[in-house]
C-alpha atoms as a PDB file:
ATOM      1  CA  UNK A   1       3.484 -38.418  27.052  1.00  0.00           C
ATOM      2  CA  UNK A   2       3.476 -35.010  25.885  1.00  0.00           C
ATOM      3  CA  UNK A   3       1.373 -33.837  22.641  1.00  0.00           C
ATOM      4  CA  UNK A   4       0.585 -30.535  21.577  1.00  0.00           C
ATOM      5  CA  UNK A   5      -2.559 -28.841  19.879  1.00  0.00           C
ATOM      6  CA  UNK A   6      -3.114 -26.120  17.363  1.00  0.00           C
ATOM      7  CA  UNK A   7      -6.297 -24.455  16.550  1.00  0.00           C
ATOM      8  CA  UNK A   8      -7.918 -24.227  13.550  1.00  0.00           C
ATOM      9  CA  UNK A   9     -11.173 -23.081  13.299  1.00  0.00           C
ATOM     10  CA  UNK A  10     -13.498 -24.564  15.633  1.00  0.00           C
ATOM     11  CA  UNK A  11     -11.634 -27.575  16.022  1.00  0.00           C
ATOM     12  CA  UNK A  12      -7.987 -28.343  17.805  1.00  0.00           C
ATOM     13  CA  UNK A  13      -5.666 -30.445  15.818  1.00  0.00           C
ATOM     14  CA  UNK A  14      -2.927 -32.147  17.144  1.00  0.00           C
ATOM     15  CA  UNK A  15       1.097 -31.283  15.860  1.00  0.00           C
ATOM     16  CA  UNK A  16       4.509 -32.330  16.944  1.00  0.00           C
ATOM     17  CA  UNK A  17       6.465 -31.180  19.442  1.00  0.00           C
ATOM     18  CA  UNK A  18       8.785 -29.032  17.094  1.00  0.00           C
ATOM     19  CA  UNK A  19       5.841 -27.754  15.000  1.00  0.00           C
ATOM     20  CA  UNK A  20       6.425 -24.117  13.934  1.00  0.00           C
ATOM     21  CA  UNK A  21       3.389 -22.109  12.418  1.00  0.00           C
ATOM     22  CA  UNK A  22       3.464 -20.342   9.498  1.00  0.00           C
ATOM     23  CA  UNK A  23       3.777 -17.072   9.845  1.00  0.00           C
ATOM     24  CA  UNK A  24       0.521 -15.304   9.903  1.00  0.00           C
ATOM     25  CA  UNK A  25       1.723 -11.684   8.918  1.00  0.00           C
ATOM     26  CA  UNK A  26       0.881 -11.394   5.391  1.00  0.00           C
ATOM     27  CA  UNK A  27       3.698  -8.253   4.838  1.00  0.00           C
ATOM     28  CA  UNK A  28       6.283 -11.661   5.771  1.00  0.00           C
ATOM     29  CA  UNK A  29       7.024 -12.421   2.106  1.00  0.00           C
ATOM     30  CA  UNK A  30       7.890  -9.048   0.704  1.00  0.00           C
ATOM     31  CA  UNK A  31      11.313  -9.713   3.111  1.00  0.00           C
ATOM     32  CA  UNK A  32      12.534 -12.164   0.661  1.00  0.00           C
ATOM     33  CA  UNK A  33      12.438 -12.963  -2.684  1.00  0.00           C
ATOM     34  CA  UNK A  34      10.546 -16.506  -2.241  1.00  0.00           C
ATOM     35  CA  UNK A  35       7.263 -15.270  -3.556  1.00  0.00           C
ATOM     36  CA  UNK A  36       9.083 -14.610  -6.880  1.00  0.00           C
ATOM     37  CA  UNK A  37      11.145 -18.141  -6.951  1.00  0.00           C
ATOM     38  CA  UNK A  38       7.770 -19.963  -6.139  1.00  0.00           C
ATOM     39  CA  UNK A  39       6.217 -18.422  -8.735  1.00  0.00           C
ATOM     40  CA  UNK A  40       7.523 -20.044 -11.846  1.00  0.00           C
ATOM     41  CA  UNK A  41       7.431 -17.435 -14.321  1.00  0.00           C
ATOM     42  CA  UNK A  42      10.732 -16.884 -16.498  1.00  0.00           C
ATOM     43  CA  UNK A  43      10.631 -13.213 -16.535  1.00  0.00           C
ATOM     44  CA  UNK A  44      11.533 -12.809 -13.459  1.00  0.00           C
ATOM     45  CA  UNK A  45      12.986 -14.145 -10.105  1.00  0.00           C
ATOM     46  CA  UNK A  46      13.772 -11.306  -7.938  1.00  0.00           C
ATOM     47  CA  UNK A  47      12.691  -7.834  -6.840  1.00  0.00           C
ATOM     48  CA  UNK A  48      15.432  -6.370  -9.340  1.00  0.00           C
ATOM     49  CA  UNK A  49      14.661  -8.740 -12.008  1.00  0.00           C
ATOM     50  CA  UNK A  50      10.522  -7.806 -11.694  1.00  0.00           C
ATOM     51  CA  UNK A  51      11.297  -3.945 -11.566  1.00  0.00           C
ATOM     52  CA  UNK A  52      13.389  -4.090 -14.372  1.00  0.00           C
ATOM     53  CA  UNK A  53      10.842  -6.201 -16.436  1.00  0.00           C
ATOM     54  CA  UNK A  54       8.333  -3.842 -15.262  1.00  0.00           C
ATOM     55  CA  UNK A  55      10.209  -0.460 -16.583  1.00  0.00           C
ATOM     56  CA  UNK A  56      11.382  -2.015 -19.809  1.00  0.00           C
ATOM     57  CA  UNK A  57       7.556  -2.838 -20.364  1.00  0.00           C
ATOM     58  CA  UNK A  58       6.534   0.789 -19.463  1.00  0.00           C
ATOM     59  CA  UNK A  59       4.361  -0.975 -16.460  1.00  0.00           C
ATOM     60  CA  UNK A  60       4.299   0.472 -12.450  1.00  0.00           C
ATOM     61  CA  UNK A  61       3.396  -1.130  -9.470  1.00  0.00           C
ATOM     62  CA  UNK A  62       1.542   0.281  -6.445  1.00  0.00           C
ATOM     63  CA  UNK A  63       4.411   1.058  -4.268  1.00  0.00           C
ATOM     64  CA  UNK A  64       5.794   3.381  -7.260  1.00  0.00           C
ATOM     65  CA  UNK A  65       3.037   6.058  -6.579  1.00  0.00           C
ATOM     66  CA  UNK A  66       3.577   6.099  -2.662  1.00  0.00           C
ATOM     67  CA  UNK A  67       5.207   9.748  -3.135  1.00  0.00           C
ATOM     68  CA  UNK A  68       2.625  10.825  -5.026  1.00  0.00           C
ATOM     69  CA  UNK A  69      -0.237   9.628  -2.685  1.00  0.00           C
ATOM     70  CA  UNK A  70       1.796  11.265   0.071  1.00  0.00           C
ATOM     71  CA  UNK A  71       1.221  14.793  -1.670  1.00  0.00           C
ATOM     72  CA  UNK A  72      -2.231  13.931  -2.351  1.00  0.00           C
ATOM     73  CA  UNK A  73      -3.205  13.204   0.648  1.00  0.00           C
ATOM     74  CA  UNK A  74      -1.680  15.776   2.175  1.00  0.00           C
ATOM     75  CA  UNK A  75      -3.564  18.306  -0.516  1.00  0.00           C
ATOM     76  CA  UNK A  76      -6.890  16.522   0.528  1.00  0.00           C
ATOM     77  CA  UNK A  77      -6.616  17.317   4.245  1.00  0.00           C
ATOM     78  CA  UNK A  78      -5.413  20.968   3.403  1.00  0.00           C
ATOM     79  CA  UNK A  79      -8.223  21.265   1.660  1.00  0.00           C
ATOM     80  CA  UNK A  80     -10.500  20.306   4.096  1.00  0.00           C
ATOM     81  CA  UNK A  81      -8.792  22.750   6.831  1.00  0.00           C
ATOM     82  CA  UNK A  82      -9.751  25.298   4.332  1.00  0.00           C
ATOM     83  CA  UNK A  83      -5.988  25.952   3.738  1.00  0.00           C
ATOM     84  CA  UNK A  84      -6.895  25.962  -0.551  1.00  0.00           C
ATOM     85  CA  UNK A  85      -4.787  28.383  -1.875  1.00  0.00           C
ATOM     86  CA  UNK A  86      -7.448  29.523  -4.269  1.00  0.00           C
ATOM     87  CA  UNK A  87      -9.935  29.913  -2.057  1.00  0.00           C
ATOM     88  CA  UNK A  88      -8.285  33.431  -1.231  1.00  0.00           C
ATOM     89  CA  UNK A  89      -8.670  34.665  -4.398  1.00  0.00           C
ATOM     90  CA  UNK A  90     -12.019  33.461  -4.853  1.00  0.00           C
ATOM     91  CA  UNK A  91     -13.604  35.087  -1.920  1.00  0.00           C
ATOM     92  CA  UNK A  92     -11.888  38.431  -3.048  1.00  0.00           C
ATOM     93  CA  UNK A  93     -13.036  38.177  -6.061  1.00  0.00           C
ATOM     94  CA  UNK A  94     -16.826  37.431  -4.880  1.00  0.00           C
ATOM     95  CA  UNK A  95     -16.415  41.048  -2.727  1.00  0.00           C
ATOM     96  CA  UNK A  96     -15.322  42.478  -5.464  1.00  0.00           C
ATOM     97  CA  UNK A  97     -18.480  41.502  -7.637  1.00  0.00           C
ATOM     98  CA  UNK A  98     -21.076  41.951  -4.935  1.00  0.00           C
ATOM     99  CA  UNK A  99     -19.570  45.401  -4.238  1.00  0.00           C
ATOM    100  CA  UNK A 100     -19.563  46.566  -8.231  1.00  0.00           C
ATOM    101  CA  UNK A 101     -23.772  45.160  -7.408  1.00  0.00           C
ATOM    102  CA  UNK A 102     -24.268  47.856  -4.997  1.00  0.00           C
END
């Protein structure tokens, strides 16, 4: 006779034949709407129904600022290549001081 194991933890466990796992990618449920129908909460049941709750409430959720952390990111490492803008203008105008000094 057949049987088949799973692991879990230290210790092996024994399922049926047709056992599927579940699936271990956490990112799985934002493909579907489950998460929001297991929930149980009236507001909302849907992506569309959630975003609209969350607008009419003046609320955001993370993935509204991705744009934004795009750009700031993007700033950050500028930055640190010394591509500032302002840093131009700041070294000229650090010449210009030291040579009014001499």
């Amino acid at each position: 006779m057949r049987r088949r194991y799973i692991q879990r933890g230290l210790e092996l466990v024994e399922v049926s034949l047709d056992y599927v796992p579940e699936p271990v990618n956490s990112d799985a449920v934002l493909w579907n709407d489950r998460s929001y129908q297991d929930a149980n909460d009236p507001r909302f049941s849907s992506r569309s129904t959630h975003r609209e709750y969350m607008r009419a409430n003046g609320l955001a959720s993370f993935d509204d600022y991705k744009e934004q952390f795009k750009r700031d990111r993007e700033k950050r490492l500028a930055f640190y290549r010394g591509e500032d803008a302002s840093r131009k203008g700041d070294i000229a105008q650090a010449i210009e001081v030291n040579r009014g000094r001499s």
